[in-house]
C-alpha atoms as a PDB file:
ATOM      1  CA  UNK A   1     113.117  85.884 114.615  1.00  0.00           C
ATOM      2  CA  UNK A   2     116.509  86.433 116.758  1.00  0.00           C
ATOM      3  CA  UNK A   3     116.699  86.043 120.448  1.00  0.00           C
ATOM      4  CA  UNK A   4     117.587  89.636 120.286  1.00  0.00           C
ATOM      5  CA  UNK A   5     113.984  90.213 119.271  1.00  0.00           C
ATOM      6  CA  UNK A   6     111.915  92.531 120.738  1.00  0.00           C
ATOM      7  CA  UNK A   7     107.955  91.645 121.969  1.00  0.00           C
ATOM      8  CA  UNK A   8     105.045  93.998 121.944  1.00  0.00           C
ATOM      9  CA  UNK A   9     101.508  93.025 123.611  1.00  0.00           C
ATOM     10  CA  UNK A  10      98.265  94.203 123.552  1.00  0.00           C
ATOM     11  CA  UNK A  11      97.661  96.114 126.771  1.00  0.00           C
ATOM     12  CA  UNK A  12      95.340  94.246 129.128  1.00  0.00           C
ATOM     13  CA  UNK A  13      93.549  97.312 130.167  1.00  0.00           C
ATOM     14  CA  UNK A  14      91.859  97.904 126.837  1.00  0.00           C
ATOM     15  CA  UNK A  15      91.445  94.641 126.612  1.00  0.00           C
ATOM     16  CA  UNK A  16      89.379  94.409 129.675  1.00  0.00           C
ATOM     17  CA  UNK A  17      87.240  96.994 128.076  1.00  0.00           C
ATOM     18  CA  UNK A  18      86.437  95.157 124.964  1.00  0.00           C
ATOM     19  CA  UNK A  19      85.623  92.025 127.407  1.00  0.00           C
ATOM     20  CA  UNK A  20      82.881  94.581 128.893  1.00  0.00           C
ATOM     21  CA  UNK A  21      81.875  96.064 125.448  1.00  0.00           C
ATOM     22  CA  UNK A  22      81.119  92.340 124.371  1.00  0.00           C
ATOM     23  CA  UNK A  23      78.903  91.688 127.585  1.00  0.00           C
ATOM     24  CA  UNK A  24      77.095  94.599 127.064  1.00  0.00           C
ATOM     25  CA  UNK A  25      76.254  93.416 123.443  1.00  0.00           C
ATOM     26  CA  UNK A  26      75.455  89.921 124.685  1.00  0.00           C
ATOM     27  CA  UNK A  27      72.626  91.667 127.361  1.00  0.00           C
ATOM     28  CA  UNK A  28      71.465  93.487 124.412  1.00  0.00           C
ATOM     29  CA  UNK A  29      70.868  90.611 122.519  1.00  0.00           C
ATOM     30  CA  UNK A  30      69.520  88.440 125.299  1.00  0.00           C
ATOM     31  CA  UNK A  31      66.811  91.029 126.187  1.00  0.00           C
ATOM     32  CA  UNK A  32      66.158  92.234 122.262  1.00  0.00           C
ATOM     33  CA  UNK A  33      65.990  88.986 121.172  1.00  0.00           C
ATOM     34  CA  UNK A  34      63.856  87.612 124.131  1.00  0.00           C
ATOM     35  CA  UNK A  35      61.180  91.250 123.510  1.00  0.00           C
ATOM     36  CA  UNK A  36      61.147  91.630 120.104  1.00  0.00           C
ATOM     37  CA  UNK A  37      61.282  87.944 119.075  1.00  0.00           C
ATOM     38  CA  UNK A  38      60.255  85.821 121.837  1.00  0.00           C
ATOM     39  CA  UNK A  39      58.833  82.974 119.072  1.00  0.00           C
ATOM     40  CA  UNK A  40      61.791  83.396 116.898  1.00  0.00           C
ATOM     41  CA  UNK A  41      63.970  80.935 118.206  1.00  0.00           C
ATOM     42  CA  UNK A  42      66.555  80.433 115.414  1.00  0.00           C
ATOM     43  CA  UNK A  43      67.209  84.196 116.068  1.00  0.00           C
ATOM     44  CA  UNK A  44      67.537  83.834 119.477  1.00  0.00           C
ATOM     45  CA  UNK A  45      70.264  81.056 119.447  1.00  0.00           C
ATOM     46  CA  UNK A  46      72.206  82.711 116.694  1.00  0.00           C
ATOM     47  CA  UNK A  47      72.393  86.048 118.682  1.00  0.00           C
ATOM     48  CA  UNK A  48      73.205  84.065 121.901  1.00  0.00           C
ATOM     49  CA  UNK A  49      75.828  81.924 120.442  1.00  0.00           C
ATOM     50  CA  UNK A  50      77.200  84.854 118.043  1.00  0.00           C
ATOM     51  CA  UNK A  51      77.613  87.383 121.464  1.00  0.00           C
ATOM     52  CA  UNK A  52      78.753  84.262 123.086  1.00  0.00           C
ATOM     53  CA  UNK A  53      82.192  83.052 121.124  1.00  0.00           C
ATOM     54  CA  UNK A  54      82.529  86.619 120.908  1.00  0.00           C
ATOM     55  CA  UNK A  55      82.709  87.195 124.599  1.00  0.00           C
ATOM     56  CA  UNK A  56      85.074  84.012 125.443  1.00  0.00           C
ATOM     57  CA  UNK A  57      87.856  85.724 122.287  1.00  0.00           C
ATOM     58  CA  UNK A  58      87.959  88.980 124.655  1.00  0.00           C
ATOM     59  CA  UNK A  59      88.373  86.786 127.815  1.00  0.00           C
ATOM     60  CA  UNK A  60      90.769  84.892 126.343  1.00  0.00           C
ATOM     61  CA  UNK A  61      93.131  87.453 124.959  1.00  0.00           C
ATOM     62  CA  UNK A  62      92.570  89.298 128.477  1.00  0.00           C
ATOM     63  CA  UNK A  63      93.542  86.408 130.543  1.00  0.00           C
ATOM     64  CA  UNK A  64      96.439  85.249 128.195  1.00  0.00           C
ATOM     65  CA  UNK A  65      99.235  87.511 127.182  1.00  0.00           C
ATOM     66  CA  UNK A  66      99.234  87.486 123.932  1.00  0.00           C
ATOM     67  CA  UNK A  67     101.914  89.496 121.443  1.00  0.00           C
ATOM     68  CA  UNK A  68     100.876  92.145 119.251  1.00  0.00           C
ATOM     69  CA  UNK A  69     104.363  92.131 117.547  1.00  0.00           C
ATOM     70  CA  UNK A  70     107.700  90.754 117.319  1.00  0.00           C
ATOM     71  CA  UNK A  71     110.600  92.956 115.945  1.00  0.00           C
ATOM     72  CA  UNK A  72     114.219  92.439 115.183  1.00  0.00           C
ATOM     73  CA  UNK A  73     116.992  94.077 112.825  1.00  0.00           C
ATOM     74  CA  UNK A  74     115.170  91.638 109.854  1.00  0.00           C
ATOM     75  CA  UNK A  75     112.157  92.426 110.114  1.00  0.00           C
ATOM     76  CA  UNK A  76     108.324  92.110 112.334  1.00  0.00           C
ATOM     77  CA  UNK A  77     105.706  89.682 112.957  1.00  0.00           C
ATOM     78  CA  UNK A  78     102.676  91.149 113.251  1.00  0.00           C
ATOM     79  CA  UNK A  79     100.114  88.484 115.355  1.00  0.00           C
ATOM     80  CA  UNK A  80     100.006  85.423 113.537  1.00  0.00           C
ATOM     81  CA  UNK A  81     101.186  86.709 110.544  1.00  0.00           C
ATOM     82  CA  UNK A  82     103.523  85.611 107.954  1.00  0.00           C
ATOM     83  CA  UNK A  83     106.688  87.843 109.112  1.00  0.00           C
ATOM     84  CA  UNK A  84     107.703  90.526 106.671  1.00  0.00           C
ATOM     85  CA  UNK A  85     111.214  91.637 106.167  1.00  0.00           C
ATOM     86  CA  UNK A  86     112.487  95.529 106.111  1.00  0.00           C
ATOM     87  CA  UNK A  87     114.209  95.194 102.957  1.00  0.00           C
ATOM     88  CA  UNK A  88     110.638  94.592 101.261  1.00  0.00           C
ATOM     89  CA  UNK A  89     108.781  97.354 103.067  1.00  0.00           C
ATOM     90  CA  UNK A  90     108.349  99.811 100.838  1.00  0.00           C
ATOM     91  CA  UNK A  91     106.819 102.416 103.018  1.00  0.00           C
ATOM     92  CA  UNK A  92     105.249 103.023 106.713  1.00  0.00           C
ATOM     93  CA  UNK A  93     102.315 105.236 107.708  1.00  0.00           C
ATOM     94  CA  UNK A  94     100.794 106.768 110.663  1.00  0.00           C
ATOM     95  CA  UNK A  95      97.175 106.611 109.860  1.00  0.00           C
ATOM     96  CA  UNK A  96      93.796 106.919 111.949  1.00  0.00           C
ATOM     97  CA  UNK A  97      90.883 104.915 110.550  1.00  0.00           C
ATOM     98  CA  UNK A  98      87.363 104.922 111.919  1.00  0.00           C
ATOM     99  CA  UNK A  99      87.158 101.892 114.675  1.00  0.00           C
ATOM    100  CA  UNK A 100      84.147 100.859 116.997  1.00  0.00           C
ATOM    101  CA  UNK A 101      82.172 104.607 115.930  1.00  0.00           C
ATOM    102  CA  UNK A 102      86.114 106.630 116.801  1.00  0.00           C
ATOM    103  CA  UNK A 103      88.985 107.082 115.308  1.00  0.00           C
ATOM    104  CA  UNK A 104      92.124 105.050 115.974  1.00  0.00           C
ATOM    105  CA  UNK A 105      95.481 105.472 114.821  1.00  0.00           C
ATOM    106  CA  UNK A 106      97.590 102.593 113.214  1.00  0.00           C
ATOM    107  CA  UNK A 107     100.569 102.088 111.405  1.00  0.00           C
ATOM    108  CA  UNK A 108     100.207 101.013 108.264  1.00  0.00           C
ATOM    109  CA  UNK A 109     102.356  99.400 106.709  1.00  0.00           C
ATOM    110  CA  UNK A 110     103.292  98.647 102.409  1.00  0.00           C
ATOM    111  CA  UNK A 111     104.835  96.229 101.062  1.00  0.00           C
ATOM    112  CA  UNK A 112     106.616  96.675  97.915  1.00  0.00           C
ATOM    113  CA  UNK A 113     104.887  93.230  96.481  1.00  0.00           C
ATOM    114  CA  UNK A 114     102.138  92.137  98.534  1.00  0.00           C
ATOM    115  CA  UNK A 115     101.985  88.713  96.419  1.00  0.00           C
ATOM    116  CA  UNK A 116     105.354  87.430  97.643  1.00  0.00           C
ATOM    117  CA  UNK A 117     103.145  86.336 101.754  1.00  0.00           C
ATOM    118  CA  UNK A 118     100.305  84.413 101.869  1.00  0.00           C
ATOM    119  CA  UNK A 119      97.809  85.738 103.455  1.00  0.00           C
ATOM    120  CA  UNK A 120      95.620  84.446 106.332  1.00  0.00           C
ATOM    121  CA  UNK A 121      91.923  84.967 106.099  1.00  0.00           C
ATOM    122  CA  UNK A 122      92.170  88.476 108.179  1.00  0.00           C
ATOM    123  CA  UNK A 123      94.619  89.802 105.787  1.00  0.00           C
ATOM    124  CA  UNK A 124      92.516  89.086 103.059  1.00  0.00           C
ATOM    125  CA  UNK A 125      89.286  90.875 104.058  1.00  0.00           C
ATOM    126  CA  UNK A 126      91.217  94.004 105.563  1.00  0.00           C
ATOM    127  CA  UNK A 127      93.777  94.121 102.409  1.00  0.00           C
ATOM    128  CA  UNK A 128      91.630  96.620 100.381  1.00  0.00           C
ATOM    129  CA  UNK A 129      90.384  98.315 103.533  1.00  0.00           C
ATOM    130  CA  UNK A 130      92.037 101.107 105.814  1.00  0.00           C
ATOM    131  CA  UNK A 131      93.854  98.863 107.898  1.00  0.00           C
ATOM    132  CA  UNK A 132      95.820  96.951 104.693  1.00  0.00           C
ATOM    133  CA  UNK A 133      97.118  93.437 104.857  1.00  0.00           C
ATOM    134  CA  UNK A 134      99.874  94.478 107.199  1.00  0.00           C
ATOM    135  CA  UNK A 135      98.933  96.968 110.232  1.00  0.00           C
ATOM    136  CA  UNK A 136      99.924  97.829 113.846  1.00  0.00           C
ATOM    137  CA  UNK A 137      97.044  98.288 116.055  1.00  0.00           C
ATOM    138  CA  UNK A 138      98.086 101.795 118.085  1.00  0.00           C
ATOM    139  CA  UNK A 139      95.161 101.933 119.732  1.00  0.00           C
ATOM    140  CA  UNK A 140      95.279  98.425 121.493  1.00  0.00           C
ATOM    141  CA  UNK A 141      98.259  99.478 123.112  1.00  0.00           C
ATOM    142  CA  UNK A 142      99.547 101.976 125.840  1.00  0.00           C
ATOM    143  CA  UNK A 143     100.592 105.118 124.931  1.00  0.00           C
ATOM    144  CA  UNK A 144     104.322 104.791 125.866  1.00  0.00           C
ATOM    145  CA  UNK A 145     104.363 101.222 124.295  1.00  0.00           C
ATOM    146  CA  UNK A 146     102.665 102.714 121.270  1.00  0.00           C
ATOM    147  CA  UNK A 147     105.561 105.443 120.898  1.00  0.00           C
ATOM    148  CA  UNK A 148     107.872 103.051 121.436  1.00  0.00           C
ATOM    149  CA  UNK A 149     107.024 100.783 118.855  1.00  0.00           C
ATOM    150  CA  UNK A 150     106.541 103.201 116.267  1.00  0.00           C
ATOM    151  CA  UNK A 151     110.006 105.114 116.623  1.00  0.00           C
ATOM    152  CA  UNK A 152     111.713 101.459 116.492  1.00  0.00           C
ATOM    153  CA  UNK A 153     109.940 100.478 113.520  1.00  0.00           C
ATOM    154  CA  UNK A 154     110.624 103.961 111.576  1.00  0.00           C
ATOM    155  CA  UNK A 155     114.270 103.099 112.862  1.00  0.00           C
ATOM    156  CA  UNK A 156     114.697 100.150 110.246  1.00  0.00           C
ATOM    157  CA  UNK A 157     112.258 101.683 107.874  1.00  0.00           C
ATOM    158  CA  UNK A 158     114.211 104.881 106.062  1.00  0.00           C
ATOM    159  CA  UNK A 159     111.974 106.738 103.625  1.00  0.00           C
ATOM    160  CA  UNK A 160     113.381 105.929  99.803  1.00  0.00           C
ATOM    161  CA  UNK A 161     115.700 108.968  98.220  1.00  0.00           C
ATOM    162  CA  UNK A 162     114.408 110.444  95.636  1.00  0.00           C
ATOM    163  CA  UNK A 163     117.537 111.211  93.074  1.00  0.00           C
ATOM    164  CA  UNK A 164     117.604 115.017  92.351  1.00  0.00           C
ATOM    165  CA  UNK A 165     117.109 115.873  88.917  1.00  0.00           C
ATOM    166  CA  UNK A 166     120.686 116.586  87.075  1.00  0.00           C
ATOM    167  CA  UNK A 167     121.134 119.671  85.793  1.00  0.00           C
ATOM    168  CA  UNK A 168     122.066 120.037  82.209  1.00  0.00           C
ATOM    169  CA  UNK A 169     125.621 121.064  81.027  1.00  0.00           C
ATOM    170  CA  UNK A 170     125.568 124.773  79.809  1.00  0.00           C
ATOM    171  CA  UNK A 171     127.733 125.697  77.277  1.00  0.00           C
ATOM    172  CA  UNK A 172     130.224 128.422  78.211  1.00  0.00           C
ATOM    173  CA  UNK A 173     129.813 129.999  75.076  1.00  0.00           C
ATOM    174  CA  UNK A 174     126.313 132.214  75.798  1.00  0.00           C
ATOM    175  CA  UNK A 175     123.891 132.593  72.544  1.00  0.00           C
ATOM    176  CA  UNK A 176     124.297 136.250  71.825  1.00  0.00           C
ATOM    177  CA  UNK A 177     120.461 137.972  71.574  1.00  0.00           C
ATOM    178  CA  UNK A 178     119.132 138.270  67.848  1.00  0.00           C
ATOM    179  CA  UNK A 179     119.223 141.983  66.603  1.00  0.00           C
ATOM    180  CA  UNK A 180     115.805 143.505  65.983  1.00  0.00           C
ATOM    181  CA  UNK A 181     115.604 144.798  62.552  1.00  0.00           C
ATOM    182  CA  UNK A 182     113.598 147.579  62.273  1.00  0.00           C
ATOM    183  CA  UNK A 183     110.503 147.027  59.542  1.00  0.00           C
ATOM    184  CA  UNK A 184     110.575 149.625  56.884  1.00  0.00           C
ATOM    185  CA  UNK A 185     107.652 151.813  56.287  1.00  0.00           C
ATOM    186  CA  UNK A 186     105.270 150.890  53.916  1.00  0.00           C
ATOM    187  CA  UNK A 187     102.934 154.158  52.431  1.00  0.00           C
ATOM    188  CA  UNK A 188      99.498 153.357  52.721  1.00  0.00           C
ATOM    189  CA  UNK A 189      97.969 151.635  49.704  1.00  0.00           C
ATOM    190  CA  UNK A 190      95.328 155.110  49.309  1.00  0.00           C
ATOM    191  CA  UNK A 191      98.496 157.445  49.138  1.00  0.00           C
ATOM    192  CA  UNK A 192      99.883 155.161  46.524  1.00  0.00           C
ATOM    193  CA  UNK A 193      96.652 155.558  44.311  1.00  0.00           C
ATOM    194  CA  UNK A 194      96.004 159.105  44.476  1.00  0.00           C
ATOM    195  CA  UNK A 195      99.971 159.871  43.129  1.00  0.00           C
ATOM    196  CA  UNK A 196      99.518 157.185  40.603  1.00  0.00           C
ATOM    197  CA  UNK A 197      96.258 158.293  39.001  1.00  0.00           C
ATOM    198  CA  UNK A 198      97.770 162.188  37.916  1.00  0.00           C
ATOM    199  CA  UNK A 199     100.308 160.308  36.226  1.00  0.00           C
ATOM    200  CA  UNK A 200      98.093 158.050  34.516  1.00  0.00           C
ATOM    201  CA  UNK A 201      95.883 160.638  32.709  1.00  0.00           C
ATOM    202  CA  UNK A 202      98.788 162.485  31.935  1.00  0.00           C
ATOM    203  CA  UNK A 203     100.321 159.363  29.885  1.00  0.00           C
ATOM    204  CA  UNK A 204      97.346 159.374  28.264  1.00  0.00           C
ATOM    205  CA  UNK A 205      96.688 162.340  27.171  1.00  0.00           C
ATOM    206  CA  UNK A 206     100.355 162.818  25.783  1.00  0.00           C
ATOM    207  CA  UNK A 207      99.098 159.548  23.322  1.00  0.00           C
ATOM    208  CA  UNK A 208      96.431 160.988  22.447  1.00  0.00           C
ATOM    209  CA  UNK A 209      97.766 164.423  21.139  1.00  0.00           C
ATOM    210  CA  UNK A 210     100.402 162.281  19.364  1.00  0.00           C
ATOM    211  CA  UNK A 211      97.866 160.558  17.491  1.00  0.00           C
ATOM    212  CA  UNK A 212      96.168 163.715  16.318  1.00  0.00           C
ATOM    213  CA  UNK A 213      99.222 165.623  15.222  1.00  0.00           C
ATOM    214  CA  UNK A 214      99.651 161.825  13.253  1.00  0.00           C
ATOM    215  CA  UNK A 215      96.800 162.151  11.646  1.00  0.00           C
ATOM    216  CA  UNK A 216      97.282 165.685  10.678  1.00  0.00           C
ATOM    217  CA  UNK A 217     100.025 165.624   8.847  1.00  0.00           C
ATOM    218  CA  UNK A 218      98.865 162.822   6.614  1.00  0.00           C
ATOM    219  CA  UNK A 219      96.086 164.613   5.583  1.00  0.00           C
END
């Protein structure tokens, strides 16, 4: 990262309340474990020490200031992860996932190939989740340095152009319409019999009268 870099933390008023929200789980514990399972004692210990380490993470990361993000003209650093570069984003969103039994928004964001950054253990269990293998926690923020981080990173991050579709050449010459030809008129087929039949019993009994007149004269 430059020295022209700029530095996000998380804000140390929501992290004082996660410090309390891990207390209060740790009294839970203490008294459900010491009611319900007073003769349990492998429970006991494991909720005690579980509550516990979680309890001294939220002091520490209230007492120290630690950053949430790191940005420059290259790219960001989100926590301890492996810094990704602008040029490979492929695209940034402002999502809200369901966090702690609320909703929280985020910015996630997409690499164009997620294979090119190893991946700490974090990244790996979140990658196929809501939050994605690279993701800016809004909500562990304030609100102006949550606005503020979001309009610089959609600064560097333009959304891709999608080429318009080019428009075929038309011919100057228009296809002139097809004339309709009228179909002729056919006389129905029972028309056609009842003319033809006359003329058939005529034919034959011109034949027939020949025949007799024929036979006459031989005689």
């Amino acid at each position: 990262m430059s020295k022209s870099a700029q530095v996000f933390y998380y804000s140390r008023r929501k992290m004082g309340f996660y410090l309390l929200f891990n207390l209060g789980l740790l009294a839970l514990a203490i008294l459900f474990t010491w009611a319900i399972f007073p003769y349990y004692q492998p429970i006991y210990y494991f909720a005690l020490i579980t509550c516990s380490l979680s309890i001294l993470g939220s002091l520490f990361v209230f007492l120290v200031r630690l950053p949430l993000a790191v940005i420059d003209e290259e790219g960001i650093k989100i926590d301890h992860d492996q810094p990704l570069k602008w040029s490979q984003v492929k695209e940034v969103e402002h999502v809200e996932i369901h966090y702690l039994g609320a909703r929280r928004a985020i910015l996630k964001i997409t690499p164009k190939k997620l294979s090119n950054y190893r991946r700490n253990l974090m990244q790996v269990i979140t990658m196929h989740s809501e939050f994605g293998a690279f993701s800016v926690p809004l909500y562990a923020m304030s609100d102006n340095k949550a606005k503020q981080i979001e309009k610089l990173i959609f600064s560097y991050v333009k959304p891709e152009k999608k080429e318009a579709a080019k428009s075929e050449p038309v011919s100057e010459k228009k296809p002139q319409p097809k004339k309709k030809v009228p179909a002729k008129k056919v006389a129905p087929a029972t028309k056609k019999a009842t003319v033809v039949a006359p003329k058939a019993k005529a034919n034959s009994a011109k034949t027939a009268g020949k025949k007799v007149k024929a036979a006459v004269k031989k005689r």
